[in-house]
C-alpha atoms as a PDB file:
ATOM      1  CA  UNK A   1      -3.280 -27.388  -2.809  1.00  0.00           C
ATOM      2  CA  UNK A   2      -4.733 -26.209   0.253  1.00  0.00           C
ATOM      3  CA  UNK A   3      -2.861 -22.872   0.640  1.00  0.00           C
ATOM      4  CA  UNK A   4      -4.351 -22.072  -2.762  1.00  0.00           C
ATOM      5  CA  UNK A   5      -8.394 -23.107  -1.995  1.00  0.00           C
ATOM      6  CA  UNK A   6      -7.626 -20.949   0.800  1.00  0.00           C
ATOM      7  CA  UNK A   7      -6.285 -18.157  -1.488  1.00  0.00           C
ATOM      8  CA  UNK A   8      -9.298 -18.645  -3.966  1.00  0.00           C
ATOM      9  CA  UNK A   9     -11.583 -18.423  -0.576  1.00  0.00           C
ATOM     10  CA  UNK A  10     -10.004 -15.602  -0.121  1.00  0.00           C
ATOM     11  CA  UNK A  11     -10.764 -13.747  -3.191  1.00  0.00           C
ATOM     12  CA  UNK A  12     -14.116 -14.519  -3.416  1.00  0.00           C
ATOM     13  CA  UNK A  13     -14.854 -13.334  -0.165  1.00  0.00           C
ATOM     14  CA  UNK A  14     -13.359 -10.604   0.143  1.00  0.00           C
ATOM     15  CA  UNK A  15     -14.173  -8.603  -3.141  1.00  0.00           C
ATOM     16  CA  UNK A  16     -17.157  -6.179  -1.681  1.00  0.00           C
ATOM     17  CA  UNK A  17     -17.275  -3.992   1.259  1.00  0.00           C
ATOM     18  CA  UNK A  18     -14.743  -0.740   2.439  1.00  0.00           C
ATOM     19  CA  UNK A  19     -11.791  -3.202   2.656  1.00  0.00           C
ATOM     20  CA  UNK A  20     -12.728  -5.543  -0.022  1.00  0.00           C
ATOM     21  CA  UNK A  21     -10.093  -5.454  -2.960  1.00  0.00           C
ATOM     22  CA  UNK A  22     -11.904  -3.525  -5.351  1.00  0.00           C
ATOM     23  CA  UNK A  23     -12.074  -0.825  -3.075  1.00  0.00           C
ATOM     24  CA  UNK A  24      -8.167  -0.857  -2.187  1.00  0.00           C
ATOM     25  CA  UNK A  25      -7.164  -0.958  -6.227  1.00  0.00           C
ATOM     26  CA  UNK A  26      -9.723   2.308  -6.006  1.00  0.00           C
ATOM     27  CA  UNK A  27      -7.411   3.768  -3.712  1.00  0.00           C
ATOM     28  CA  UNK A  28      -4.339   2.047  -5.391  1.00  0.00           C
ATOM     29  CA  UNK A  29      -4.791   3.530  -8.458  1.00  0.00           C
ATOM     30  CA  UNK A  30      -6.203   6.889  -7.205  1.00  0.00           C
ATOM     31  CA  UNK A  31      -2.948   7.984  -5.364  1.00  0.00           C
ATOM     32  CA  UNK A  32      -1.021   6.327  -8.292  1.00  0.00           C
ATOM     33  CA  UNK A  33      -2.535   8.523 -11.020  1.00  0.00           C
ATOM     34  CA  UNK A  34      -3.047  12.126  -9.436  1.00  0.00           C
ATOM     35  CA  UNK A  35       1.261  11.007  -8.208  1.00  0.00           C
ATOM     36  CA  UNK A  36       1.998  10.918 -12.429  1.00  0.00           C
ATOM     37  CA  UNK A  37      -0.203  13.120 -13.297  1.00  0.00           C
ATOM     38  CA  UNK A  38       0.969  16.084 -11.567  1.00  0.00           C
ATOM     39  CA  UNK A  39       4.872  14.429 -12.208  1.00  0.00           C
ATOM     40  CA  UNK A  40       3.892  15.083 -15.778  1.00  0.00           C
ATOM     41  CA  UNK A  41       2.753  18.775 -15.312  1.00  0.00           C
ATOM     42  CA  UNK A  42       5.620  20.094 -14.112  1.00  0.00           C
ATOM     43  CA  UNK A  43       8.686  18.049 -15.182  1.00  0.00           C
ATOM     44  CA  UNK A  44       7.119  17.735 -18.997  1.00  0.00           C
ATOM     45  CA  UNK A  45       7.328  21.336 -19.933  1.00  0.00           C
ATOM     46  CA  UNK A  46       9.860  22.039 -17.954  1.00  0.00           C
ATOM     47  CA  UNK A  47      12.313  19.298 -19.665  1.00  0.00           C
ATOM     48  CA  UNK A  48      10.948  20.152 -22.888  1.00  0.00           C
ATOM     49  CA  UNK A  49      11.797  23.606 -22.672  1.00  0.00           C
ATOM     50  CA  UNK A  50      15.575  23.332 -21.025  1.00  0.00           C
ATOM     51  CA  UNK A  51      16.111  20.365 -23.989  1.00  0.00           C
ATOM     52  CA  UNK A  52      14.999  23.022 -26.449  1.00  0.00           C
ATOM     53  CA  UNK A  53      17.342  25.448 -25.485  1.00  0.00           C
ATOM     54  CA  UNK A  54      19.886  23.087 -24.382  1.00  0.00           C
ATOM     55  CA  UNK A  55      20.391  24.198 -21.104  1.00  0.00           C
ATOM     56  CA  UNK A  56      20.261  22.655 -18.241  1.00  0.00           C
ATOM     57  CA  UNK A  57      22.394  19.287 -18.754  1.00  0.00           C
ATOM     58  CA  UNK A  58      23.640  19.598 -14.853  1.00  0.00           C
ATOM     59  CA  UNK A  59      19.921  19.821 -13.397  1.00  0.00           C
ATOM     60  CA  UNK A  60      19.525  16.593 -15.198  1.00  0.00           C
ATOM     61  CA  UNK A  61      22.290  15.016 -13.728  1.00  0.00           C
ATOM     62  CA  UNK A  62      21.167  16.330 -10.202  1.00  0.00           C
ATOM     63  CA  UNK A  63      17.858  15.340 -10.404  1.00  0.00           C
ATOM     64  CA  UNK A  64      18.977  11.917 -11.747  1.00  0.00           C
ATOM     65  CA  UNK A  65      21.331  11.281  -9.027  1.00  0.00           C
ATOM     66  CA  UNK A  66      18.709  12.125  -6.170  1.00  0.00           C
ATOM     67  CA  UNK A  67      16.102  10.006  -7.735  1.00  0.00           C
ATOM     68  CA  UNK A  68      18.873   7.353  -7.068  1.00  0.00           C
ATOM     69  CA  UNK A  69      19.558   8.514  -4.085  1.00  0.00           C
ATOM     70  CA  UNK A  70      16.857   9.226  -1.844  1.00  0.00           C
ATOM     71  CA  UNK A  71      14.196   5.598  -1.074  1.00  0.00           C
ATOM     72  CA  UNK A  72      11.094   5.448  -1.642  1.00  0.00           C
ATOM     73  CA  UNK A  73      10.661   4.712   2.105  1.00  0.00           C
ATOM     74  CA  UNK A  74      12.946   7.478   3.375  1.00  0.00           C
ATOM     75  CA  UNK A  75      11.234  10.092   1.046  1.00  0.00           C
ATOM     76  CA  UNK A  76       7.927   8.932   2.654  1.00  0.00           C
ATOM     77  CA  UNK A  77       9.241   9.087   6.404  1.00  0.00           C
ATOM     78  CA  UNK A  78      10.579  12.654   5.425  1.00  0.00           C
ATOM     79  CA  UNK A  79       7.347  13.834   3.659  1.00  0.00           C
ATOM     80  CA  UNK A  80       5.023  12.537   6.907  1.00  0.00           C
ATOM     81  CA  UNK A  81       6.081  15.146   9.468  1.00  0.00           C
ATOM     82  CA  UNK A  82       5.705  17.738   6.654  1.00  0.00           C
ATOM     83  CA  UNK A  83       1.961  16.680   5.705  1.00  0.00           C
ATOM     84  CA  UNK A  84       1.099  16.848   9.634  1.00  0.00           C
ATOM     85  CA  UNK A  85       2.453  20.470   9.781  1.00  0.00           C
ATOM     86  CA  UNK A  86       0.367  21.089   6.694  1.00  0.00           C
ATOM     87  CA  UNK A  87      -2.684  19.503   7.753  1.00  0.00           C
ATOM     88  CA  UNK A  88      -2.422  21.884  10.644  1.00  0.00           C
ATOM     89  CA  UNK A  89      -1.648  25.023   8.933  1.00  0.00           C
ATOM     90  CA  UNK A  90      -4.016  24.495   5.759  1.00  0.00           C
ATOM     91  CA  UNK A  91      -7.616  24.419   6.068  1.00  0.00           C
ATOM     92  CA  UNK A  92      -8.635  22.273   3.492  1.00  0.00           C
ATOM     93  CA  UNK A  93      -6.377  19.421   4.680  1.00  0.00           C
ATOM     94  CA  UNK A  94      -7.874  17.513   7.208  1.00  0.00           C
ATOM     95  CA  UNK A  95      -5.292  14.976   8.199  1.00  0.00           C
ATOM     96  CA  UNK A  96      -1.262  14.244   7.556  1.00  0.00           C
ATOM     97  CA  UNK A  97      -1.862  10.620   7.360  1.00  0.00           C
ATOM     98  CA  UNK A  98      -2.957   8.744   4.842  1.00  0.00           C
ATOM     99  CA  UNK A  99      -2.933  10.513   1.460  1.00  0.00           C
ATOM    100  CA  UNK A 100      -1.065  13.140   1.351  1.00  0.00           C
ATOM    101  CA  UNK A 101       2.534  11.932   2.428  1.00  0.00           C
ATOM    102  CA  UNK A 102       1.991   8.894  -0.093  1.00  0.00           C
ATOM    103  CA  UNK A 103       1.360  11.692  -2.596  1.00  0.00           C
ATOM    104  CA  UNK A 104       4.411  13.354  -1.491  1.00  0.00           C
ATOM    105  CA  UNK A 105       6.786  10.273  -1.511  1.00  0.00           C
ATOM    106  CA  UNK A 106       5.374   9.076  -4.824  1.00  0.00           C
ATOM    107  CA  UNK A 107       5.374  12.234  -6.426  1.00  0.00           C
ATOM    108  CA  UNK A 108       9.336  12.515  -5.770  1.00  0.00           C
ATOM    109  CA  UNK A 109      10.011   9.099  -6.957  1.00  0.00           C
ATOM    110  CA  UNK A 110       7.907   9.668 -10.305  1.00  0.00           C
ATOM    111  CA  UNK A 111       9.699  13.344 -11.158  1.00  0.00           C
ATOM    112  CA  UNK A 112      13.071  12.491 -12.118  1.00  0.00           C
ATOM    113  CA  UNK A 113      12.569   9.754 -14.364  1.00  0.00           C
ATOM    114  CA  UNK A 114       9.995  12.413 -16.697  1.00  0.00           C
ATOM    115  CA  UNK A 115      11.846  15.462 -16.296  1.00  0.00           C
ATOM    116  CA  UNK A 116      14.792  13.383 -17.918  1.00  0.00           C
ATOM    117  CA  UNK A 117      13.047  11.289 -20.573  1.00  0.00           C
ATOM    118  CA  UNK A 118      11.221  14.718 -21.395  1.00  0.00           C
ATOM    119  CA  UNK A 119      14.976  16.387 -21.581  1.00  0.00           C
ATOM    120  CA  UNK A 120      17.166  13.367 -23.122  1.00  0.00           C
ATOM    121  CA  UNK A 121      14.445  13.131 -26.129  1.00  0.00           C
ATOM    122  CA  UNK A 122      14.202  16.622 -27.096  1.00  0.00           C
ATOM    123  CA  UNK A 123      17.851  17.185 -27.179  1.00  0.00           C
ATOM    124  CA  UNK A 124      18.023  13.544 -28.929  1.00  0.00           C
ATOM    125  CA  UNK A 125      16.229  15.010 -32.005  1.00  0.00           C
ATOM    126  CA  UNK A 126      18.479  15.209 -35.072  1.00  0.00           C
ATOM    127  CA  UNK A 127      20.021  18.792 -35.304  1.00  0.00           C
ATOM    128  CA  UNK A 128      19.925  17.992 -39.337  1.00  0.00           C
ATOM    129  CA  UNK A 129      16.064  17.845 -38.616  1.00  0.00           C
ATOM    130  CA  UNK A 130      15.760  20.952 -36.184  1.00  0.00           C
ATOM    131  CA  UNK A 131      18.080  22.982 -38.546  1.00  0.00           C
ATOM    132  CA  UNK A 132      16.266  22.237 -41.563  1.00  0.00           C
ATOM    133  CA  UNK A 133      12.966  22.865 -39.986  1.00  0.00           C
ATOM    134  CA  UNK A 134      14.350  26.652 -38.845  1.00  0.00           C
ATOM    135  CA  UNK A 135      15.648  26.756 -42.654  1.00  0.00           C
ATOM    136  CA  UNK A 136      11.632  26.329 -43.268  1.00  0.00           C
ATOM    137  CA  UNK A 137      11.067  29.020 -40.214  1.00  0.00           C
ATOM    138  CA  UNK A 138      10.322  27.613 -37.887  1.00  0.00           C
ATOM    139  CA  UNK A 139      11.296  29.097 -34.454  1.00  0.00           C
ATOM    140  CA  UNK A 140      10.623  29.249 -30.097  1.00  0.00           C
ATOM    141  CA  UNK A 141       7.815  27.528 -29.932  1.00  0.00           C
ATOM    142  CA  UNK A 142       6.264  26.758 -32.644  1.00  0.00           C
ATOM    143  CA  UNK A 143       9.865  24.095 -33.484  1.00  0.00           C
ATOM    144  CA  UNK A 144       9.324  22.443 -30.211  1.00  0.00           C
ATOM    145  CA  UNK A 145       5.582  21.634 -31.006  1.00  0.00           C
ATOM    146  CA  UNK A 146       5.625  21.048 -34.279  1.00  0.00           C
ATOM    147  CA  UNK A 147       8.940  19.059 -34.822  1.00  0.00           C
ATOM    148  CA  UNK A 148      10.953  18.318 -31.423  1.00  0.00           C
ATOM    149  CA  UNK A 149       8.137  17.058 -28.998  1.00  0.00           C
ATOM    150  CA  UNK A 150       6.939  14.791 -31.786  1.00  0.00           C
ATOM    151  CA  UNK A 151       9.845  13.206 -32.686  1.00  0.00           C
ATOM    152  CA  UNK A 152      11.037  12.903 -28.450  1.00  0.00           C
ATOM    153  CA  UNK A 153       7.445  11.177 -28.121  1.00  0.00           C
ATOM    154  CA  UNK A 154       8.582   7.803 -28.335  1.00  0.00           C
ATOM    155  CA  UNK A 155      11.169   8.801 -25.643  1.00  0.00           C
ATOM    156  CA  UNK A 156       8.894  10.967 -23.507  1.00  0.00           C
ATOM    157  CA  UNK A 157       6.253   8.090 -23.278  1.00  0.00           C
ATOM    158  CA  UNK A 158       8.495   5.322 -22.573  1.00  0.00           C
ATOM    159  CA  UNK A 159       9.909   7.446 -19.380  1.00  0.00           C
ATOM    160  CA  UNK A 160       5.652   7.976 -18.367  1.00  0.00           C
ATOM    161  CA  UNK A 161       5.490   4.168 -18.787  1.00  0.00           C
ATOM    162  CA  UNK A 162       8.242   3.491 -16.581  1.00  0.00           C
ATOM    163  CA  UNK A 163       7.464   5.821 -14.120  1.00  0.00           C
ATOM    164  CA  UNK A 164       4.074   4.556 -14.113  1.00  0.00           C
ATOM    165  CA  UNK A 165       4.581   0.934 -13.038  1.00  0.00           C
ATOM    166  CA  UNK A 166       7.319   2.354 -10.476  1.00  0.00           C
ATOM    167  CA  UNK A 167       4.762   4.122  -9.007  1.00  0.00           C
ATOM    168  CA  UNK A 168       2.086   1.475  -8.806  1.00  0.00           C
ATOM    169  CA  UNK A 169       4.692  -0.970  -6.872  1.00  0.00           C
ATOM    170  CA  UNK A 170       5.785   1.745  -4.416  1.00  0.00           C
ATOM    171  CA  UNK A 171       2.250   2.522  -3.549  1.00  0.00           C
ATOM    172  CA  UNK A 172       2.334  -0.127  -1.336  1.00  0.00           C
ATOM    173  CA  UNK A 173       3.930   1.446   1.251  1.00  0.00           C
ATOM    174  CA  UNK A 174       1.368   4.148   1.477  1.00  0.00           C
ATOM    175  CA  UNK A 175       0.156   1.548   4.185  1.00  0.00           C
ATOM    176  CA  UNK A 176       2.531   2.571   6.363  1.00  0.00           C
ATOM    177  CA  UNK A 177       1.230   5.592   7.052  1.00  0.00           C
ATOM    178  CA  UNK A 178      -2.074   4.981   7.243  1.00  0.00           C
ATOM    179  CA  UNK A 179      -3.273   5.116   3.759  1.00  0.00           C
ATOM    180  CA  UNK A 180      -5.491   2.344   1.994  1.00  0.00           C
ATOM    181  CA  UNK A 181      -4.593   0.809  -1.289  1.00  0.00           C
ATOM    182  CA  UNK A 182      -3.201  -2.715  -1.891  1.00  0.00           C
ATOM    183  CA  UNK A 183      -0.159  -2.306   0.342  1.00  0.00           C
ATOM    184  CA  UNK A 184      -3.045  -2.559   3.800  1.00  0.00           C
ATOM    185  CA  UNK A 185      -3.293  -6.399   2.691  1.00  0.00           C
ATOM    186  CA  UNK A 186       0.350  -6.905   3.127  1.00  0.00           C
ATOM    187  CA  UNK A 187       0.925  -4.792   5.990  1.00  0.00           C
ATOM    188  CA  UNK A 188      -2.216  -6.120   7.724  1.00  0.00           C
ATOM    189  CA  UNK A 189      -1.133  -9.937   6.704  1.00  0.00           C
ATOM    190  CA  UNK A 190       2.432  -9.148   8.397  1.00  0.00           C
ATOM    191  CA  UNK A 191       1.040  -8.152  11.444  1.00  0.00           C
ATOM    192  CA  UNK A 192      -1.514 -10.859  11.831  1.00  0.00           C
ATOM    193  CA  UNK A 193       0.772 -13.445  10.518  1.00  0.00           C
ATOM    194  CA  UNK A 194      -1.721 -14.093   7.518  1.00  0.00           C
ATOM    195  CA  UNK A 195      -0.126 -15.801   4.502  1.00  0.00           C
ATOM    196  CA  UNK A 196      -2.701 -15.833   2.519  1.00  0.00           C
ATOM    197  CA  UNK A 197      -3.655 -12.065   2.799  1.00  0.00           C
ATOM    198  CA  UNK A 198      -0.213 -11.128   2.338  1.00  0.00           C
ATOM    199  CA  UNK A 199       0.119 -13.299  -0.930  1.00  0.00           C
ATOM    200  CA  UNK A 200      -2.952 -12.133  -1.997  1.00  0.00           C
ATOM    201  CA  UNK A 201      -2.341  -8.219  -1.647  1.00  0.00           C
ATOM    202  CA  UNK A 202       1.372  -8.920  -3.872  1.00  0.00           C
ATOM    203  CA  UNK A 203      -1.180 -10.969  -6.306  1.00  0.00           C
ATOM    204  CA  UNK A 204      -3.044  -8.315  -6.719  1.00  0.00           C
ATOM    205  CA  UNK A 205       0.017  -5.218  -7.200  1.00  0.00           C
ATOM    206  CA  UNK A 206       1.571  -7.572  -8.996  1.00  0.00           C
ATOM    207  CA  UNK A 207      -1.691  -8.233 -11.449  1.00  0.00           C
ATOM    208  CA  UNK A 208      -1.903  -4.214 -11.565  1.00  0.00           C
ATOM    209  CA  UNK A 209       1.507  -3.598 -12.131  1.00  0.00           C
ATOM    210  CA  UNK A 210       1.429  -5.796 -15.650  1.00  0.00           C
ATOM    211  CA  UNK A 211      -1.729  -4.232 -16.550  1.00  0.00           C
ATOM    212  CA  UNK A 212      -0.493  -0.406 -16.055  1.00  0.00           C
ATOM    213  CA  UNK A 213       2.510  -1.427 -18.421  1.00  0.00           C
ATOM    214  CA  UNK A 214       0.509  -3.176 -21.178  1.00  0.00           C
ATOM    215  CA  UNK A 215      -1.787  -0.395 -20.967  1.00  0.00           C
ATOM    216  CA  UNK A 216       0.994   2.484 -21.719  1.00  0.00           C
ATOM    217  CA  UNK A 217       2.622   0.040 -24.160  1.00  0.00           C
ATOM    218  CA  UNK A 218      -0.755   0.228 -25.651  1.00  0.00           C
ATOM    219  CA  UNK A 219      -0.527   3.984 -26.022  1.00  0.00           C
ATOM    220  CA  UNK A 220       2.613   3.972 -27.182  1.00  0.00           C
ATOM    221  CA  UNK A 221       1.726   2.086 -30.213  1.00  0.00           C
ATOM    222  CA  UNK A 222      -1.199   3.999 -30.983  1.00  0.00           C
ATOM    223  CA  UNK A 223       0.255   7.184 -30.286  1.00  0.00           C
ATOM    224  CA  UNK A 224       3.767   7.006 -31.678  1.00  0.00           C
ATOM    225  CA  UNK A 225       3.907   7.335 -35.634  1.00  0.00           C
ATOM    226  CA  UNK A 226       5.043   3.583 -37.071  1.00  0.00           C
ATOM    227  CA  UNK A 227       7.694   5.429 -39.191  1.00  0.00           C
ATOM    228  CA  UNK A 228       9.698   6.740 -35.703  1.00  0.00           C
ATOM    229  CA  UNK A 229       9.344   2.811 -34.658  1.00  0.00           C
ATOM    230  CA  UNK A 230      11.034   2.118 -37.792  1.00  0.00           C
ATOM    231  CA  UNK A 231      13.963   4.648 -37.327  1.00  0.00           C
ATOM    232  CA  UNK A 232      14.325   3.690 -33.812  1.00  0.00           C
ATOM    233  CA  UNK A 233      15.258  -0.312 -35.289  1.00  0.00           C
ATOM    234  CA  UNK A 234      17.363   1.001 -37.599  1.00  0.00           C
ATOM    235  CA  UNK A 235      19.408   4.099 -36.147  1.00  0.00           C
ATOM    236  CA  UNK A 236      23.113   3.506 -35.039  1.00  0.00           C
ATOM    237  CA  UNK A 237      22.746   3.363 -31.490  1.00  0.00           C
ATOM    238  CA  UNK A 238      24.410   6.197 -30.346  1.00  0.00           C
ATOM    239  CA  UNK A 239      23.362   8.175 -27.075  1.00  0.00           C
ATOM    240  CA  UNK A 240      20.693   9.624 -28.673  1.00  0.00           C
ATOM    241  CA  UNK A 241      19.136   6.448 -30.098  1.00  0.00           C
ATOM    242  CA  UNK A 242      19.640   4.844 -27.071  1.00  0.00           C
ATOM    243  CA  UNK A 243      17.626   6.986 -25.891  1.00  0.00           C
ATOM    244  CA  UNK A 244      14.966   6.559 -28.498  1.00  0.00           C
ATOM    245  CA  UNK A 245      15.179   1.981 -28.024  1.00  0.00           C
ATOM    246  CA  UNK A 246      13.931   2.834 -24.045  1.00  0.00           C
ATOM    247  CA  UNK A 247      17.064   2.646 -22.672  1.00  0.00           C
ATOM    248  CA  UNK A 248      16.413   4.559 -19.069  1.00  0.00           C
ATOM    249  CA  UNK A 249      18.380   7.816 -19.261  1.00  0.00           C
ATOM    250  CA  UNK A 250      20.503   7.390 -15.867  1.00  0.00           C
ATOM    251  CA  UNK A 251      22.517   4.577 -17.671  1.00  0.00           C
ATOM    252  CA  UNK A 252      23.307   6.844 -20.847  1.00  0.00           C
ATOM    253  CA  UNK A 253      23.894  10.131 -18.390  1.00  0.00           C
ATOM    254  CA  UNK A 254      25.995   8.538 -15.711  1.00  0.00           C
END
């Protein structure tokens, strides 16, 4: 009982101020989002369009199997000497540290899975569906608005989701390269041999990490059309519909 007073303690002291916990989920979640946010600019049209025209099945598997491949920690050691040559070849970045190579490291780890939730769903639509709709001409663009992207949604947001609470967790280690966040209180606890800062700081990822997912399931049920939910329960699950239930595209691919 007296490890958790002392973790209560904690909490309540150490809520305010530049390293008080509301600061570092600030920080935690600011990396976190402009990391998805600009993984869903590029690898969202970019999948959409190569599962349109149903090219580019081998980038998918490439970009799958380095997203396996390549840490979270090693793409964050790699990306650190690279943000110190940019910080002193760009103007407008003042320091390596910090930010930008947990950016960087983040960023890689949160491409892959879009680019190939965005790919698998689009060429997961029924061709009955996309040849009828050209029957009604539709064509280029105006199919993969109207009809593809729409019915890939489900798909599409479930990879966002996923990536999203990857991201979150692997923030952490932004700490190790000087960056703020949640990740300081575990680093910080290691090296001071503080228990109760380090259980804390997981607490707290851990607490954001179950909220980021029940917020994107929330989206996903407001978003998604109840009739797609229904067809996803239903379907014969073959590769595409396994797609379509949330299975995560590496296991369907590989």
């Amino acid at each position: 009982m007296g490890f958790f007073a002392d973790l209560g303690r904690w909490f309540l002291e150490n809520w305010s101020g530049d390293a008080g916990w509301l600061v570092r989920i600030w920080q935690h979640v600011e990396v976190s989002a402009v990391a998805v946010v600009a993984a869903v600019l590029v690898a969202l049209p970019l999948g959409a369009w190569l599962g349109h025209t149903g090219r580019g099945g081998l980038a998918v598997v490439s970009v799958v199997n380095i997203g396996r491949a390549m840490p979270s920690f090693g793409i964050l050691a790699l990306a650190l000497p690279f943000t110190i040559w940019l910080a002193d070849t760009v103007w407008f970045i003042d320091n390596g540290l910090g930010f930008a190579p947990t950016f960087v490291a983040l960023f890689a780890l949160a491409l892959p899975p879009v680019f190939t939730n965005t790919w698998a769903g689009i060429r997961g639509v029924d061709p009955e569906i996309v040849e009828a709709a050209r029957g009604m001409g539709f064509t280029g663009r105006r199919l993969l608005r109207d009809v593809e992207f729409p019915l890939a949604l489900p798909v599409i947001l479930t990879g966002v989701r996923v990536t999203a609470v990857q991201v979150v967790a692997t923030a952490t280690l932004g700490a190790l390269v000087g960056y703020g966040g949640l990740g300081r209180y575990i680093i910080d606890g290691f090296a001071t041999q503080d228990d109760v800062r380090i259980v804390a700081g997981a607490l707290l990822v851990a607490a954001l990490s179950v909220l980021t997912e029940a917020m994107f399931s929330l989206v996903e049920r407001r978003v998604v059309s109840p009739g797609l939910g229904i067809e996803r329960q239903t379907t014969v699950p073959t590769p595409e519909t396994r797609f379509r239930n949330g299975e995560h595209p590496e296991a369907v691919l590989s």
